[in-house]
C-alpha atoms as a PDB file:
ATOM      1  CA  UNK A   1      -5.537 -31.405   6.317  1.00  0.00           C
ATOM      2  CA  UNK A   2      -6.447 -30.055   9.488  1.00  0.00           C
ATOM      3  CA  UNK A   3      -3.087 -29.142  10.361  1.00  0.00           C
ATOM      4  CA  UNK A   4      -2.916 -26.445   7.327  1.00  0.00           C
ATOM      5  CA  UNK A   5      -6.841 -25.137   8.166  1.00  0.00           C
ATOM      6  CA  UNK A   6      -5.767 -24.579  11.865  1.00  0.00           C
ATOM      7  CA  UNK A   7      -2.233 -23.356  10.597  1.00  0.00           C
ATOM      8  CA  UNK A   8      -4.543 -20.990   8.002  1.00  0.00           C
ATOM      9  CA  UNK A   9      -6.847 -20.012  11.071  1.00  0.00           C
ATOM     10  CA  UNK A  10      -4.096 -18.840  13.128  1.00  0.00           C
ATOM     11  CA  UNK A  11      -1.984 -16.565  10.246  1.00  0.00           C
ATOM     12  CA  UNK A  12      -5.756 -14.813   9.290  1.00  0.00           C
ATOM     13  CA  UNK A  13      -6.464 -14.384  13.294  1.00  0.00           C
ATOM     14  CA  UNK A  14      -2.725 -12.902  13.594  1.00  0.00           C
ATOM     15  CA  UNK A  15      -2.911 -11.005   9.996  1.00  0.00           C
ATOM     16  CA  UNK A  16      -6.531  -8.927  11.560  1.00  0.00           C
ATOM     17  CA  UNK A  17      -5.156  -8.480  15.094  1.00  0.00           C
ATOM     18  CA  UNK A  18      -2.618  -6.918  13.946  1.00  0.00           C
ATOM     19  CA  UNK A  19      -4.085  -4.532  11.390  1.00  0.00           C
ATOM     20  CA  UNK A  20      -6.472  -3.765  13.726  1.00  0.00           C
ATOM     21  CA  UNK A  21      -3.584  -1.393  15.326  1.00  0.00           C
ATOM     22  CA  UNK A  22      -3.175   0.471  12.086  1.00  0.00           C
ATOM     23  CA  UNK A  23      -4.299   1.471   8.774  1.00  0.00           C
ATOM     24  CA  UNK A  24      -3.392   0.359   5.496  1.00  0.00           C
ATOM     25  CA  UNK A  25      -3.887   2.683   2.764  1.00  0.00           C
ATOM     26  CA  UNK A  26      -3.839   1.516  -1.082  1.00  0.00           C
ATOM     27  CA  UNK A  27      -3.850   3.950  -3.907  1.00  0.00           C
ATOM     28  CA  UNK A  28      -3.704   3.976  -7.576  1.00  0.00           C
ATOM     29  CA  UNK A  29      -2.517   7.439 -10.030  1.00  0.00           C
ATOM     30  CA  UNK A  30      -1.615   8.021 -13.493  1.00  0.00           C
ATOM     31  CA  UNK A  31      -0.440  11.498 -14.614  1.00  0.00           C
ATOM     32  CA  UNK A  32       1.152  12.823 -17.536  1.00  0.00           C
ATOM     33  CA  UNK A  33       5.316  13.518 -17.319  1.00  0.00           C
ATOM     34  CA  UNK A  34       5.577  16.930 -17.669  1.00  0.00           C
ATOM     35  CA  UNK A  35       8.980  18.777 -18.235  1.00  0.00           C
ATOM     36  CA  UNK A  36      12.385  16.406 -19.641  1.00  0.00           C
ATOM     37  CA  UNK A  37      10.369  13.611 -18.793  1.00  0.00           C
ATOM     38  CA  UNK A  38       8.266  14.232 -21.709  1.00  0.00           C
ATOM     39  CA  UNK A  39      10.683  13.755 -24.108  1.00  0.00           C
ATOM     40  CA  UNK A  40      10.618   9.749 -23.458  1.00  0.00           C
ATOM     41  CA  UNK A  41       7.431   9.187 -22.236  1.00  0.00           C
ATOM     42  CA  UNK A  42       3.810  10.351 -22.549  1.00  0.00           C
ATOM     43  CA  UNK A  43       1.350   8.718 -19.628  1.00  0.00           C
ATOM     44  CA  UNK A  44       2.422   6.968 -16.680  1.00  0.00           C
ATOM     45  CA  UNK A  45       0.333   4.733 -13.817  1.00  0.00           C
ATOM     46  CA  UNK A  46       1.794   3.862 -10.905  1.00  0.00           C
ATOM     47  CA  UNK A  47       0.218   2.313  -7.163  1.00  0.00           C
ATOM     48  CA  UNK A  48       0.797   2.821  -3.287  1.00  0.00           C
ATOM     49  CA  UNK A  49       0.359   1.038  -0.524  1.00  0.00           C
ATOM     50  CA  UNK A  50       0.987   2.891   2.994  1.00  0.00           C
ATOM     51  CA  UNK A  51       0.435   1.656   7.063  1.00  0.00           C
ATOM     52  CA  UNK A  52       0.057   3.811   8.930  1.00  0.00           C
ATOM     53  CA  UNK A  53       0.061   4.191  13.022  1.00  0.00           C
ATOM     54  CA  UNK A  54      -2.540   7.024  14.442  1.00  0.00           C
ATOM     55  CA  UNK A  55      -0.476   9.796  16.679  1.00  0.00           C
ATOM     56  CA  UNK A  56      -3.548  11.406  16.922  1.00  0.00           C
ATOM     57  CA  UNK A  57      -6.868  12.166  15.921  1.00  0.00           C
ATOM     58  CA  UNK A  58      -5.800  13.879  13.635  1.00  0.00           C
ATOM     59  CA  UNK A  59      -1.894  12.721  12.652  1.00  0.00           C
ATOM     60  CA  UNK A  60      -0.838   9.209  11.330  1.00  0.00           C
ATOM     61  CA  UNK A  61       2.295   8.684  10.295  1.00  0.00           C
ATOM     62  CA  UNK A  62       3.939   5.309   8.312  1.00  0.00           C
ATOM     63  CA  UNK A  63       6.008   3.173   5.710  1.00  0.00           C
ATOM     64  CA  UNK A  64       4.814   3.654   2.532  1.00  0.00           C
ATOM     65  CA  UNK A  65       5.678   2.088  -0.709  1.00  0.00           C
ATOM     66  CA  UNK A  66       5.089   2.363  -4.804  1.00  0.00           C
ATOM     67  CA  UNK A  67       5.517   1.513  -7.911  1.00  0.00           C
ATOM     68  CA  UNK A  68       5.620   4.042 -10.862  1.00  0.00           C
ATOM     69  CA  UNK A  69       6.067   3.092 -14.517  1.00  0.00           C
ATOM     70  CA  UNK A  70       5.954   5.385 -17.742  1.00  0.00           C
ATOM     71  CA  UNK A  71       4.898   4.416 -20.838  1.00  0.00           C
END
C-alpha cells in the first residue's frame, strides 16, 4: 500500500511540474450545420482540449485536439 501512494505521489508531482510549463485549454461548442450539412443533421456539440507553450506574452502556440458529433 505504500508503494502505490508513493508511486501516486510521484505521477501527481510529475503531472503539475510539468503543466506548470504550459497551458491546457478545454472547451466545449455546439452550433447548428449550416449549408449540405443540413440536410442530415440539425445541432451538433463537440469539445477541445489544446496545450499550449507561451512564445510570448502575447503568442502561444500548441497540439490541439476534438471531438465533433452531429445529431
Amino acid at each position: 500500500m505504500k508503494k502505490a501512494i508513493l508511486l501516486l505521489g510521484f505521477f501527481v508531482f510529475g503531472v503539475q511540474s510539468s503543466f506548470s510549463q504550459g497551458d491546457i485549454v478545454l472547451g466545449v461548442n455546439v452550433g447548428l450545420p449550416t449549408g449540405d450539412v443540413k440536410d442530415y443533421s440539425n445541432f451538433d456539440v463537440g469539445a477541445d482540449v489544446a496545450y499550449l507553450f507561451g512564445l510570448a506574452e502575447i503568442v502561444k502556440v500548441g497540439p490541439t485536439a476534438g471531438y465533433m458529433h452531429f445529431f
